[in-house]
N, C-alpha and C. Protein backbone atom coordinates (compact mmCIF):
# COMPACT_ATOMS: atom_id res chain seq x y z
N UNK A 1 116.06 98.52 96.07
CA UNK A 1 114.95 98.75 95.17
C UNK A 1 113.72 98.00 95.66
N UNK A 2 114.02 96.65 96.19
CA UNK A 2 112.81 96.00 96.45
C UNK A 2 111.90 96.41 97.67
N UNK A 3 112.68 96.92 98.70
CA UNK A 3 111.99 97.14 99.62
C UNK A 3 111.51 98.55 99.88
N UNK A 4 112.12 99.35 99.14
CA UNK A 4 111.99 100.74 98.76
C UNK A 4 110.46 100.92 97.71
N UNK A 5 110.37 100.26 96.89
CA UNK A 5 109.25 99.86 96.01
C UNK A 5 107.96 98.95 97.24
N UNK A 6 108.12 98.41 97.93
CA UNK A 6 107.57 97.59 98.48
C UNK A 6 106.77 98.62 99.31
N UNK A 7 106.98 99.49 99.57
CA UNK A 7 106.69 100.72 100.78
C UNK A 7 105.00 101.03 99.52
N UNK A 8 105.42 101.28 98.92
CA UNK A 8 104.18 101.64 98.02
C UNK A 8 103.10 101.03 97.78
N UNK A 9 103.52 99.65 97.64
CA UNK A 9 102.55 98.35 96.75
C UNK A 9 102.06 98.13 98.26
N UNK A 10 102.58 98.32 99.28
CA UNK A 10 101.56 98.08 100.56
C UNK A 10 100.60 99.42 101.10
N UNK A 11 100.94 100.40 100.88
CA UNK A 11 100.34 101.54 101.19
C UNK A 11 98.56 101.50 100.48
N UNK A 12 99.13 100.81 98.59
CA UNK A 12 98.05 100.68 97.81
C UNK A 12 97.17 99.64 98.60
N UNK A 13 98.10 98.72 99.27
CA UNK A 13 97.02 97.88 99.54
C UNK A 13 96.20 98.00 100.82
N UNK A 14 96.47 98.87 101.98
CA UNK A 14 95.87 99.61 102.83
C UNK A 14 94.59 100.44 102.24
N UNK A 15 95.04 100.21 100.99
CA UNK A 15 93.62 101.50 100.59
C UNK A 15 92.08 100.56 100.28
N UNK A 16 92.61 99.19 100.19
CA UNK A 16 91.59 98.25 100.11
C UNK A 16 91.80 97.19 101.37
N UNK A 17 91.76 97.97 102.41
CA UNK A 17 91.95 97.13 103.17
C UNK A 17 90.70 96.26 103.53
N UNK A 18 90.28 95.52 104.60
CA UNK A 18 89.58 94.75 104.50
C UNK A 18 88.60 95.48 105.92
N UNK A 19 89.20 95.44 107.03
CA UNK A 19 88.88 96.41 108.29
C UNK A 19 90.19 97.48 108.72
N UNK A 20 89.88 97.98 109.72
CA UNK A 20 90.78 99.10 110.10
C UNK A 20 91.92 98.40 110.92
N UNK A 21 91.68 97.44 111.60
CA UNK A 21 92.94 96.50 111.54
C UNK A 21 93.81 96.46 110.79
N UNK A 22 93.26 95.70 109.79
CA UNK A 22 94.00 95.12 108.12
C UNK A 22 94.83 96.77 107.61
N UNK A 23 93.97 97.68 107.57
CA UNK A 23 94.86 98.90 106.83
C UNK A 23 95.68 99.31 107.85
N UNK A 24 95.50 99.25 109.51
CA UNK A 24 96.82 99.34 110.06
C UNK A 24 98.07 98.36 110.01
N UNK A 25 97.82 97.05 110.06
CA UNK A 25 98.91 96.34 110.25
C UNK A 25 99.23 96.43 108.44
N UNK A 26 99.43 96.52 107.13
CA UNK A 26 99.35 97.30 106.21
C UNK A 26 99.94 98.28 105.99
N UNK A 27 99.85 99.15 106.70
CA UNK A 27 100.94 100.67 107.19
C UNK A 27 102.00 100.07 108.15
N UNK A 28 101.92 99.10 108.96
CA UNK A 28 103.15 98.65 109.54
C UNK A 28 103.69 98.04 108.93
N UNK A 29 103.42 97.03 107.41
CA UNK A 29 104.20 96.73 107.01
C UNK A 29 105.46 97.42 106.27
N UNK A 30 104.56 98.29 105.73
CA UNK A 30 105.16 99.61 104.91
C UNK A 30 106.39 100.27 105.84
N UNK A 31 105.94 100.89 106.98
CA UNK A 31 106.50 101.11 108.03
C UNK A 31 107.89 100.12 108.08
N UNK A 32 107.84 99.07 108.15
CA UNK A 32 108.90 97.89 108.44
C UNK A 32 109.82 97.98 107.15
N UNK A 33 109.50 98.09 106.01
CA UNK A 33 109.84 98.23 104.64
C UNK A 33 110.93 99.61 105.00
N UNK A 34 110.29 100.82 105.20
CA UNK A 34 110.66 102.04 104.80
C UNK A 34 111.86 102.16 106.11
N UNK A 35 111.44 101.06 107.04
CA UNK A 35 113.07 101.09 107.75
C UNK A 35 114.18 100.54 107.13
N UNK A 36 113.85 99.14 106.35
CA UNK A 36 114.87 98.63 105.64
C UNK A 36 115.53 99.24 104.84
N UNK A 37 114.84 100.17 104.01
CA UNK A 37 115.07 101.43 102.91
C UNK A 37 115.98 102.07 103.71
N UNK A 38 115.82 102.57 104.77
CA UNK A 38 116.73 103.49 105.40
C UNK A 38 118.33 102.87 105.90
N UNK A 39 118.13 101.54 106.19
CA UNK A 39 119.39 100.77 106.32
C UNK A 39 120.30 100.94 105.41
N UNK A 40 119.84 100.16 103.80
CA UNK A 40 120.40 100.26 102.76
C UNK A 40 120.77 101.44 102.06
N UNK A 41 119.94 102.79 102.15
CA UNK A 41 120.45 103.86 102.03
C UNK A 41 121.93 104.38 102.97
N UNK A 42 121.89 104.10 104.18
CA UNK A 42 122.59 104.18 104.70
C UNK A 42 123.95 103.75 104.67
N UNK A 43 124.09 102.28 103.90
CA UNK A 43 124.79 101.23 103.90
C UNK A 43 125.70 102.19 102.72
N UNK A 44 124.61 102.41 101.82
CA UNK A 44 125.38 103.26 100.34
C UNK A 44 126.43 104.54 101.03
N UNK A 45 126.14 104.79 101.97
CA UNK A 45 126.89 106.24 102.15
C UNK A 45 128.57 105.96 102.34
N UNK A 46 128.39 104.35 102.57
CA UNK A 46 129.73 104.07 102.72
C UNK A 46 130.65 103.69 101.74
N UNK A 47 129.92 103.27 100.62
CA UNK A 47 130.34 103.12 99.49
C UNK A 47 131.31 103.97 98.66
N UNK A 48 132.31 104.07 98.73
CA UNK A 48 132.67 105.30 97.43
C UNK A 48 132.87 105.04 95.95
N UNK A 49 132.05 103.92 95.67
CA UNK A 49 131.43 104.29 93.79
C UNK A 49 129.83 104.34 93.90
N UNK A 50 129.52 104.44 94.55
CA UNK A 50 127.82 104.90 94.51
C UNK A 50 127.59 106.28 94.78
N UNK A 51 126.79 106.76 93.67
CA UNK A 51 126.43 108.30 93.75
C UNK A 51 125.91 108.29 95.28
N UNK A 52 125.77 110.02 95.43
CA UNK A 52 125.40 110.69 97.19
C UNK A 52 123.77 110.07 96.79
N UNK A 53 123.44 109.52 98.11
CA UNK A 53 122.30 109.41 98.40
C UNK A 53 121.14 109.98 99.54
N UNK A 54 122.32 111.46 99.77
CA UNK A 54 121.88 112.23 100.75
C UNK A 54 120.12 112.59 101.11
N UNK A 55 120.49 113.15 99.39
CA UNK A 55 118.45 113.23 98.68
C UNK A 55 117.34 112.26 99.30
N UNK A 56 117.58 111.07 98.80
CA UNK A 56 116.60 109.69 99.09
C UNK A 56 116.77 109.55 100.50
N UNK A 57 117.88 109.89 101.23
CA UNK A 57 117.66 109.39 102.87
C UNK A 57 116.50 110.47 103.19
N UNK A 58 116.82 112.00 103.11
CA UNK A 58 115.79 113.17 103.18
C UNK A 58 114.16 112.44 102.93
N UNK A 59 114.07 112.29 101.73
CA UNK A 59 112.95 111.78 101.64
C UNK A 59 112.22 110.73 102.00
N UNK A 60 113.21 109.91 102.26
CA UNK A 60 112.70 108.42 102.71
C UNK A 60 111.96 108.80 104.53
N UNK A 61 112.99 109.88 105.17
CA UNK A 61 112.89 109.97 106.50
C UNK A 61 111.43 110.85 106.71
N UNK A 62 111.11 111.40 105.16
CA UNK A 62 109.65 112.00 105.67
C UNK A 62 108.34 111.13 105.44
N UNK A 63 108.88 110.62 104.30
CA UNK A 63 108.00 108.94 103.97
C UNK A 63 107.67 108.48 105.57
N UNK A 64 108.83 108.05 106.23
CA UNK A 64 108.96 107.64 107.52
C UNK A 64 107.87 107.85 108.17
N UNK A 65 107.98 109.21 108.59
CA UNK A 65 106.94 110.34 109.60
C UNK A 65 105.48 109.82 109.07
N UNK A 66 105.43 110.45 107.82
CA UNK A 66 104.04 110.25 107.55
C UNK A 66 103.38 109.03 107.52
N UNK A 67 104.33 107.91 107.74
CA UNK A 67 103.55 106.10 107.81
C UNK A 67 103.01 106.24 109.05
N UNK A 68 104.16 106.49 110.08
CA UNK A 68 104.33 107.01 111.55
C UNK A 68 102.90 107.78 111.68
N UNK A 69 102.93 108.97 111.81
CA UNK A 69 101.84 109.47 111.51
C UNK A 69 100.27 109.00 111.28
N UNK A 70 100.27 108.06 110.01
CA UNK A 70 99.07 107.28 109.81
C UNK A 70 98.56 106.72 110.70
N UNK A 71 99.81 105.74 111.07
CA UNK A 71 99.56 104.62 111.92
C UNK A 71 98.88 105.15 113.13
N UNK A 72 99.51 106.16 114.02
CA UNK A 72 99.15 106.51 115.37
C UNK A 72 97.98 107.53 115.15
N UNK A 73 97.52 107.83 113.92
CA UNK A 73 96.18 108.39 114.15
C UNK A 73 94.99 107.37 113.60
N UNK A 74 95.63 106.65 113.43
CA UNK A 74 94.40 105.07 113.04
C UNK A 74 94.22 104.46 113.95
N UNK A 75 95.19 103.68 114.63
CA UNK A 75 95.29 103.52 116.46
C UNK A 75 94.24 104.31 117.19
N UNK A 76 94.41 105.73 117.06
CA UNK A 76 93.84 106.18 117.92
C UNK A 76 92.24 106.41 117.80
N UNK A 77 91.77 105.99 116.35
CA UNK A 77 90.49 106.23 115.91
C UNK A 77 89.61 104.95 116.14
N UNK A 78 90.33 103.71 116.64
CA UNK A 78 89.68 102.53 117.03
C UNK A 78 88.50 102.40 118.08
């Protein structure tokens, strides 16, 4: 939950970033977050009393892309 939630509250804070630095490293944090998310999702699959978390990996992995995404077209706008 925490780091899954955490992906967000940094994204918001990219939106006030300070320079284009600050809102990239910002998206990398998020970025760093939304890998951990993917660990722990992962971790659940092994579980057998935790509901399928097939859904949230799907989504988490497009979350992924699009941080991905941000990042390397902010990079490239420097």
């Amino acid at each position: 939950m925490k780091s899954g939630t955490s992906i967000g509250a940094n994204v918001r804070e990219a939106q006030n970033a300070e320079s284009k630095a600050d809102f990239i490293h910002k998206f990398k944090i998020a970025a760093k977050e939304c890998e951990e998310t993917i660990y722990w999702l992962e971790l659940c699959k092994f579980k057998n009393n935790l509901p399928d978390c097939t859904h949230l990996l799907d989504q988490i992995m497009h979350i992924k892309n699009i941080l991905n995404k941000i990042i390397i077209t902010s990079k490239a706008k420097i």
